[in-house]
Protein backbone atom coordinates (compact mmCIF):
# COMPACT_ATOMS: atom_id res chain seq x y z
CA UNK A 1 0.39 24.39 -35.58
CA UNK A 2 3.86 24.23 -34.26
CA UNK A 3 5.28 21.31 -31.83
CA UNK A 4 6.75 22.71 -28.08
CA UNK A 5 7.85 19.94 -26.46
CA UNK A 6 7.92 16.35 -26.70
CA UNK A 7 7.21 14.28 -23.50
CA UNK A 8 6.94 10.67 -22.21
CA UNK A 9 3.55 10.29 -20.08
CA UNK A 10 4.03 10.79 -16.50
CA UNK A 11 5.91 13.42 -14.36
CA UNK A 12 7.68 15.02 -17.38
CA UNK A 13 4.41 15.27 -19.15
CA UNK A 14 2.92 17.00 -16.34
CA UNK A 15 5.61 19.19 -15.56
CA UNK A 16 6.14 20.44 -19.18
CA UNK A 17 2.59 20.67 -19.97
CA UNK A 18 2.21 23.08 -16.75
CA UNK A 19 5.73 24.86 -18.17
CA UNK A 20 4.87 25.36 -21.76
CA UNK A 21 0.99 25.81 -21.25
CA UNK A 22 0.22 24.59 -24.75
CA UNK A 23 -3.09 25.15 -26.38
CA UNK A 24 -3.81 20.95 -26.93
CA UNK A 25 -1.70 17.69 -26.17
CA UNK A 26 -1.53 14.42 -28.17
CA UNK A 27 -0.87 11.70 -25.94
CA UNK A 28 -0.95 7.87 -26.37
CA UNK A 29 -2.92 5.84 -24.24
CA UNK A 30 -1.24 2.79 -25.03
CA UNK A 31 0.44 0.81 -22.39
CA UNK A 32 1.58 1.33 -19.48
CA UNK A 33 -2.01 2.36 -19.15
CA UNK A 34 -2.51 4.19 -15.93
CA UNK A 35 0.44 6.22 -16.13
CA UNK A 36 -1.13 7.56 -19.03
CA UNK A 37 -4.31 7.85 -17.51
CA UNK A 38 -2.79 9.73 -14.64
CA UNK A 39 -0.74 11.86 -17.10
CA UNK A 40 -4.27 13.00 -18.56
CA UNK A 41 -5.91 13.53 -15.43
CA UNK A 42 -2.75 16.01 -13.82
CA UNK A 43 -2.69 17.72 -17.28
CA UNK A 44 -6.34 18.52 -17.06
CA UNK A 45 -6.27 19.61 -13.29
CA UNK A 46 -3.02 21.51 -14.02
CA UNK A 47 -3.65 23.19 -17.44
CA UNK A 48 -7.98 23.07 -17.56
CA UNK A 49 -8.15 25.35 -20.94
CA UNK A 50 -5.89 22.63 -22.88
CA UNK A 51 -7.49 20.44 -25.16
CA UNK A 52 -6.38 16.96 -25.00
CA UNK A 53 -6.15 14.46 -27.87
CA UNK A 54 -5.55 10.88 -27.18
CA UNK A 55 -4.49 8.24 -29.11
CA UNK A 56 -5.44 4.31 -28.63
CA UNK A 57 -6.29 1.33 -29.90
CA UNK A 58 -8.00 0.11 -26.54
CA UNK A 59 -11.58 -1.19 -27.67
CA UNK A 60 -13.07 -1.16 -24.22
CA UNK A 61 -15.64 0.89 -24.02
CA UNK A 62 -15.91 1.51 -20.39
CA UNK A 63 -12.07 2.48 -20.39
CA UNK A 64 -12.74 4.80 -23.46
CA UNK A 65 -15.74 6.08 -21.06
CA UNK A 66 -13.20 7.61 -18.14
CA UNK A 67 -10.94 8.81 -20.59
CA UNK A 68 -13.79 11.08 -22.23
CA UNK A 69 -15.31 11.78 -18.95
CA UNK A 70 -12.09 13.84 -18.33
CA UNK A 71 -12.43 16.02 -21.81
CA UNK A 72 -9.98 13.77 -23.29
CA UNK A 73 -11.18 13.89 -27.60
């Protein structure tokens, strides 16, 4: 396993993931919350083969539920 890039969640996430077309992402889902939520959700629409691995220490389930909805392991 090698590291490619190294991005804050957002925009530069996005636009690097869709650049470097990596075969899986680590990403926090600490706060701010939704802007890593949306980060997942463009990465997944942009890049559909990557595998995503999150990272969080949210214990609400139903959050943890959207998250996986969108492949997110």
């Amino acid at each position: 396993m090698a590291v490619v890039g190294d991005a804050t969640p957002g925009v530069e996430a996005c636009n690097l993931a869709a650049e470097l077309q990596p075969d899986a992402i680590v990403i926090s889902l600490e706060e701010p919350w939704t802007r890593a939520l949306r980060s997942v959700e463009a990465i997944a629409l942009t890049v559909p083969d990557i595998v995503i691995i999150a990272t969080s220490t949210h214990k609400d389930a139903e959050s943890m539920q959207g998250v996986m909805s969108l492949g997110v392991r």
